[in-house]
Every structure is written in C-alpha cells, then in structure tokens.
PDB file of N, CA and C in Angstrom:
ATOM      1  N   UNK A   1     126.911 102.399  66.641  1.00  0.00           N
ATOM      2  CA  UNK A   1     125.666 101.690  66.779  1.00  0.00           C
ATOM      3  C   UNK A   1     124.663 102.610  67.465  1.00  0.00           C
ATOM      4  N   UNK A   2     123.062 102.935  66.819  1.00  0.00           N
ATOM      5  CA  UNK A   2     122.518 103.489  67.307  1.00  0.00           C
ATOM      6  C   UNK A   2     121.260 102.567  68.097  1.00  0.00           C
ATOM      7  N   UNK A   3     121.032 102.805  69.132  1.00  0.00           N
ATOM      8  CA  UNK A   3     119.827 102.065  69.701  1.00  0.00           C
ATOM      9  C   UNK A   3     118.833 103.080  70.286  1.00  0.00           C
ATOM     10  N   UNK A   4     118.179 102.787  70.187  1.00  0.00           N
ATOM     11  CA  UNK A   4     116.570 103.526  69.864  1.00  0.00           C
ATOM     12  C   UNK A   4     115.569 102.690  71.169  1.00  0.00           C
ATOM     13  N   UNK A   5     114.915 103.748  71.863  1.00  0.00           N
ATOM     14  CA  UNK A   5     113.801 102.332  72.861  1.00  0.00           C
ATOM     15  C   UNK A   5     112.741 103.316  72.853  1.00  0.00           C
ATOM     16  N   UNK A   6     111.882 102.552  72.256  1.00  0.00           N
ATOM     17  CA  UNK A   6     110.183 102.940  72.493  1.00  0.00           C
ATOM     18  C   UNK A   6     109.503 103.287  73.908  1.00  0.00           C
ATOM     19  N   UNK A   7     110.257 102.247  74.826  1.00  0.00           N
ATOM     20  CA  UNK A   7     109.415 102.837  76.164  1.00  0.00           C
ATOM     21  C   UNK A   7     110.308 104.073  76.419  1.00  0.00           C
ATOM     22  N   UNK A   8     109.706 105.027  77.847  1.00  0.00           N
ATOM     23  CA  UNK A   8     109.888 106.402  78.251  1.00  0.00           C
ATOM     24  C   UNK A   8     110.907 105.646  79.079  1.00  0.00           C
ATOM     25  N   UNK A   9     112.475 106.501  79.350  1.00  0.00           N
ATOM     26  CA  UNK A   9     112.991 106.078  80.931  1.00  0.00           C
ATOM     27  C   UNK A   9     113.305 106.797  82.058  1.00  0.00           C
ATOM     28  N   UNK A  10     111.639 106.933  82.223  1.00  0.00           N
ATOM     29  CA  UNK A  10     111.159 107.025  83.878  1.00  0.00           C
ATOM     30  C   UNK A  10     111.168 106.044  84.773  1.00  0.00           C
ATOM     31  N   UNK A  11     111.194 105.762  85.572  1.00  0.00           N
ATOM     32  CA  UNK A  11     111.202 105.229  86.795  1.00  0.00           C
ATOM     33  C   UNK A  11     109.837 104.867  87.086  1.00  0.00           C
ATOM     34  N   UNK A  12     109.298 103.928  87.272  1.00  0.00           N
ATOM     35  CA  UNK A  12     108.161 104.051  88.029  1.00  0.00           C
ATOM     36  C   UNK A  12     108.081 103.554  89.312  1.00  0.00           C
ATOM     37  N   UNK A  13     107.364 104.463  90.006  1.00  0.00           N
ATOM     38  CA  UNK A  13     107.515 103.968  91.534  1.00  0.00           C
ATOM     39  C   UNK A  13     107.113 102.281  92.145  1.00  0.00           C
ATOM     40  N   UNK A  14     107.336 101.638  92.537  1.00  0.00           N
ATOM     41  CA  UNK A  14     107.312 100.268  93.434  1.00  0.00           C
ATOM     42  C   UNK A  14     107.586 100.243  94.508  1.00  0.00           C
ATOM     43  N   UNK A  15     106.730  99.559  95.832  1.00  0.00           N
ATOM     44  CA  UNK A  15     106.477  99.121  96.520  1.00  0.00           C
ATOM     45  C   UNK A  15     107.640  97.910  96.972  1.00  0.00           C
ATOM     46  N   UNK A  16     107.983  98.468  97.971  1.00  0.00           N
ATOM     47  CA  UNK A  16     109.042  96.926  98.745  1.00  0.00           C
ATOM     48  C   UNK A  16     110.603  97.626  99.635  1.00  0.00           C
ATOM     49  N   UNK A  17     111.627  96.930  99.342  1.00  0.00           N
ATOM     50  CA  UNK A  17     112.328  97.110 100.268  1.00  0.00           C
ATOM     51  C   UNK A  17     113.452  97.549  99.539  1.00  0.00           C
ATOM     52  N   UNK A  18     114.167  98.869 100.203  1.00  0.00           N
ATOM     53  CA  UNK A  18     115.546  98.922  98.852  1.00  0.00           C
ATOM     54  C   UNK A  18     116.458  98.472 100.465  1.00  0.00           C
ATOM     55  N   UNK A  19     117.611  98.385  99.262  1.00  0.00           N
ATOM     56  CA  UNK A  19     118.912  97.330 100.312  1.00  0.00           C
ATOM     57  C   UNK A  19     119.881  98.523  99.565  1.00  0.00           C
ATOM     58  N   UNK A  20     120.986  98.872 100.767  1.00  0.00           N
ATOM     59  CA  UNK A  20     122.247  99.115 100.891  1.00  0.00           C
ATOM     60  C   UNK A  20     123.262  99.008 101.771  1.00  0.00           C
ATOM     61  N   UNK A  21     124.621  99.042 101.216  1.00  0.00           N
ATOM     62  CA  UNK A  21     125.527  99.053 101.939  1.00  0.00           C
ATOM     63  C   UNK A  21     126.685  99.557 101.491  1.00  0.00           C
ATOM     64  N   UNK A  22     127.054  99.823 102.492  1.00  0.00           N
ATOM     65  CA  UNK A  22     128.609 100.528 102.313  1.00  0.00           C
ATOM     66  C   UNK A  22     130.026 100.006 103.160  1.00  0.00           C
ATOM     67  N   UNK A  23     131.147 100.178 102.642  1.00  0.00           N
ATOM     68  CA  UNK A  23     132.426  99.553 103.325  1.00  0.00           C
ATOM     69  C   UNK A  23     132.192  98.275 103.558  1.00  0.00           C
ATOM     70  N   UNK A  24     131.608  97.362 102.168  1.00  0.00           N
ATOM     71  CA  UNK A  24     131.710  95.718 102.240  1.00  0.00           C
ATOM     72  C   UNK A  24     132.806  95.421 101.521  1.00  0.00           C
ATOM     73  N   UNK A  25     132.917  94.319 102.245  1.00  0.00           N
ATOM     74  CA  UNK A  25     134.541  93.743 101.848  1.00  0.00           C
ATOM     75  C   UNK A  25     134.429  92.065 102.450  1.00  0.00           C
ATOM     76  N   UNK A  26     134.817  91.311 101.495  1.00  0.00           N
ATOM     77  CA  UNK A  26     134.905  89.916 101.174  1.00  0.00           C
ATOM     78  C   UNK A  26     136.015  89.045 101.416  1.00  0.00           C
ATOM     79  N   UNK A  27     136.257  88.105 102.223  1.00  0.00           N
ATOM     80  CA  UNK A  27     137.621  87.472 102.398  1.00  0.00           C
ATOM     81  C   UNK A  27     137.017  86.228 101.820  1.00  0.00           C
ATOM     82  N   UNK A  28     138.371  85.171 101.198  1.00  0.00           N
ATOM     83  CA  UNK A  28     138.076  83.828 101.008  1.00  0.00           C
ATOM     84  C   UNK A  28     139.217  83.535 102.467  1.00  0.00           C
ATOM     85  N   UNK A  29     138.632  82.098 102.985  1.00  0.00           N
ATOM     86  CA  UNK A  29     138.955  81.842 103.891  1.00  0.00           C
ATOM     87  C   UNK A  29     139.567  79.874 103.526  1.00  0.00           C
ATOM     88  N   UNK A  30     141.359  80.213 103.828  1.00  0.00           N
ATOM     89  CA  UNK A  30     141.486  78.855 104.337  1.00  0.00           C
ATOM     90  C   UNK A  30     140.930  77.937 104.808  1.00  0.00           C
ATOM     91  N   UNK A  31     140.300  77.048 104.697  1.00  0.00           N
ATOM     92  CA  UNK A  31     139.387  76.142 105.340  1.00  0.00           C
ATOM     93  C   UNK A  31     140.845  75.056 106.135  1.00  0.00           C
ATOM     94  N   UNK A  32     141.203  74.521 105.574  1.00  0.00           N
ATOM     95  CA  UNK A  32     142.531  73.919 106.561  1.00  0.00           C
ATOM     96  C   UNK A  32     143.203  75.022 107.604  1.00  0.00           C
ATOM     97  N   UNK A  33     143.542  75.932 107.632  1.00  0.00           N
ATOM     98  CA  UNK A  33     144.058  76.721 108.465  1.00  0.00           C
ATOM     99  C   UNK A  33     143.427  77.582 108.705  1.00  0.00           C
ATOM    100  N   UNK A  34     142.019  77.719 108.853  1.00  0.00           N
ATOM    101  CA  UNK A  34     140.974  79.031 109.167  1.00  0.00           C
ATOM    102  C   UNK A  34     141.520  80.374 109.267  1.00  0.00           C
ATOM    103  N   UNK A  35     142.083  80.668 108.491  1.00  0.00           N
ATOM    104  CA  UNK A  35     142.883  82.217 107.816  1.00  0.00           C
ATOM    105  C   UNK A  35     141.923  82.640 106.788  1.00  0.00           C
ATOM    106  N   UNK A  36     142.769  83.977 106.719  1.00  0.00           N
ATOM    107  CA  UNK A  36     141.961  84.593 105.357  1.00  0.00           C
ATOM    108  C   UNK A  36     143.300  84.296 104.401  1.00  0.00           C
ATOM    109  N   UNK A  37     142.633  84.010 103.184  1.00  0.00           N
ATOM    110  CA  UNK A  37     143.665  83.763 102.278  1.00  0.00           C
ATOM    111  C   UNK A  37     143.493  84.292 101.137  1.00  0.00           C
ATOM    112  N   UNK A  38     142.971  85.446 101.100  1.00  0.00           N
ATOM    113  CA  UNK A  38     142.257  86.065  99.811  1.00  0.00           C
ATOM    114  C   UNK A  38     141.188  87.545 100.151  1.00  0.00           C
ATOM    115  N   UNK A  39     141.814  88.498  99.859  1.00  0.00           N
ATOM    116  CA  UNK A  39     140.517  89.308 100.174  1.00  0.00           C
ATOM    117  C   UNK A  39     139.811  89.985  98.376  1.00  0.00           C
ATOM    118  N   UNK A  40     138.970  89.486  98.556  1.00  0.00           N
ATOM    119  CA  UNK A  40     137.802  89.275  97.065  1.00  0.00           C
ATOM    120  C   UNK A  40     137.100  90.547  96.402  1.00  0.00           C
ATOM    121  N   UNK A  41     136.805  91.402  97.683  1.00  0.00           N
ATOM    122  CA  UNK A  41     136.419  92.400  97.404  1.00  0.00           C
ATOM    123  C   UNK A  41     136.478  93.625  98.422  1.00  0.00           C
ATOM    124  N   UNK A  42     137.301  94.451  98.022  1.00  0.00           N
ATOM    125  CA  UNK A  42     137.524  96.189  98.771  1.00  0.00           C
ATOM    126  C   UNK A  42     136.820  97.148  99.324  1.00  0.00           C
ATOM    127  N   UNK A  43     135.508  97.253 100.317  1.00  0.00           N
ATOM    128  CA  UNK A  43     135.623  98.496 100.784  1.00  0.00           C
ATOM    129  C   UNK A  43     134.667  99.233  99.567  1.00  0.00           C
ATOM    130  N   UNK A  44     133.429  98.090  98.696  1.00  0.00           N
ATOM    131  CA  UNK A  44     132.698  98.631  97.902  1.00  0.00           C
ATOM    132  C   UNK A  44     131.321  99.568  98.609  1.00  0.00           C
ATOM    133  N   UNK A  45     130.342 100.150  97.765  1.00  0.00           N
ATOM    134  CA  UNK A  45     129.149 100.383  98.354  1.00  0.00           C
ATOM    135  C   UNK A  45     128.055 100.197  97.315  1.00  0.00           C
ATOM    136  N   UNK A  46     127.133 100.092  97.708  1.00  0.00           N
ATOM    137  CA  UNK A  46     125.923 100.277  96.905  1.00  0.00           C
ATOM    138  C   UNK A  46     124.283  99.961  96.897  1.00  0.00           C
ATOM    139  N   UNK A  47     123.470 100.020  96.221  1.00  0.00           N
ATOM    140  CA  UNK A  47     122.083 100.420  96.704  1.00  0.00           C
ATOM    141  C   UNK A  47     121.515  99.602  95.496  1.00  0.00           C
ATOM    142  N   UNK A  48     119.976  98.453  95.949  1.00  0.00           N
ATOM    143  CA  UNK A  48     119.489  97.989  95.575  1.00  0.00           C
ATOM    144  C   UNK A  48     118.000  99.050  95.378  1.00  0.00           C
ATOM    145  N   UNK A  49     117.128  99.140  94.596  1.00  0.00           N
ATOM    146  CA  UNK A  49     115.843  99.547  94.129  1.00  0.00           C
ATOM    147  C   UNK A  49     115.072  98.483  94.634  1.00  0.00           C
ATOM    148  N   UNK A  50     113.703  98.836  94.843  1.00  0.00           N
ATOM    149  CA  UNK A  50     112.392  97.553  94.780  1.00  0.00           C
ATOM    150  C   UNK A  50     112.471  97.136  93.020  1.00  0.00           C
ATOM    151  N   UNK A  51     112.400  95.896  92.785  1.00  0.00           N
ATOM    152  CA  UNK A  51     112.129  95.659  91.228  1.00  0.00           C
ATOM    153  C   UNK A  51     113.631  95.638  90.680  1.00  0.00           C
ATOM    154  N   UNK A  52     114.944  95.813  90.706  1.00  0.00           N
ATOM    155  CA  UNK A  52     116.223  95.642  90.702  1.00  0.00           C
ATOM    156  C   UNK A  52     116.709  94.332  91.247  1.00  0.00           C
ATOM    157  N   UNK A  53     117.473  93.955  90.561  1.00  0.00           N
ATOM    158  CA  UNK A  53     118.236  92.406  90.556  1.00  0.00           C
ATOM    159  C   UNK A  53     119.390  92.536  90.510  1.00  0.00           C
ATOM    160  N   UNK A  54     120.451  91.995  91.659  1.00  0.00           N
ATOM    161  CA  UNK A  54     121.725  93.106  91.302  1.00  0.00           C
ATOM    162  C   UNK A  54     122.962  91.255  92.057  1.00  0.00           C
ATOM    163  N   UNK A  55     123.871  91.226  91.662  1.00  0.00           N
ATOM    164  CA  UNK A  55     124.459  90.113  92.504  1.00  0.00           C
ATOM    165  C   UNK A  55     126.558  91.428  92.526  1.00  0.00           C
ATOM    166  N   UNK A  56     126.947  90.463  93.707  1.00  0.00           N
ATOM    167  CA  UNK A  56     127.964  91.162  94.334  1.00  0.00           C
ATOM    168  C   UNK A  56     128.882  89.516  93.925  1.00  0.00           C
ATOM    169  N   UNK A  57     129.803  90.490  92.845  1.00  0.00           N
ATOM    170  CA  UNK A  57     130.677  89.282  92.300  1.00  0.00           C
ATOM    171  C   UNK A  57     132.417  89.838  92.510  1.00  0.00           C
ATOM    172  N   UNK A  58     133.024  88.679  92.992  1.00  0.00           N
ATOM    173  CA  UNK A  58     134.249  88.894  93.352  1.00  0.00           C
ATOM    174  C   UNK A  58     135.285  88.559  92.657  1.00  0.00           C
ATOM    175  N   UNK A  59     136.455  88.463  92.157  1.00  0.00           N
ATOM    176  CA  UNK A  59     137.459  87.837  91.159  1.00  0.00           C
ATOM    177  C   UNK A  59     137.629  87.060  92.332  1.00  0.00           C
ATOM    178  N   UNK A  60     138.411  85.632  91.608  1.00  0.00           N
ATOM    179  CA  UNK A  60     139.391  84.734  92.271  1.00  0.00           C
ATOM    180  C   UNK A  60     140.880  84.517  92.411  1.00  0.00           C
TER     181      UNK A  60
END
C-alpha cells in the first residue's frame, strides 16, 4: 500500500506546555484490602509536544 500526503512533514512551531516523564509505573489497587494487586504499567517514559494528544493506556 502506497500512501502519498500533500502536506510538507515539518513541524511547525506552537506555543504552550510540553509534558514529560520518565520511570512511570501504574499499580491497580485492591480496594477491599488496600494492596497493590496488579502492576499495569513498567518503568515507561515519554514526552508530550504543544498541539499533541497522547493517553497512557495500561492492559488489565
């Protein structure tokens, strides 16, 4: 499959706030026995742009 895009992919600069992080890690938590009973996500990292939409999804 060939895909083809008319616009240029440059970057254009924006205004706002970039977000990161590093060594996040996610527990689900027992609610009857306030334990961790699940850890969701490992010790990830990563970096949001201004104008980027990004969500941090865990398996169950």
């Amino acid at each position: 499959m060939d895909v083809k895009l008319d616009a240029p992919r440059r970057r254009m600069y924006q205004e706002g706030t970039m977000l990161s992080w590093q060594n996040l890690s996610i527990y689900a938590m027992d609610q009857n026995r306030r334990t961790i009973s699940k850890q969701l996500i490992n010790n990830v990292r990563g970096v949001v742009q201004p104008g980027e939409l990004t969500a941090i999804l865990g398996g169950r």
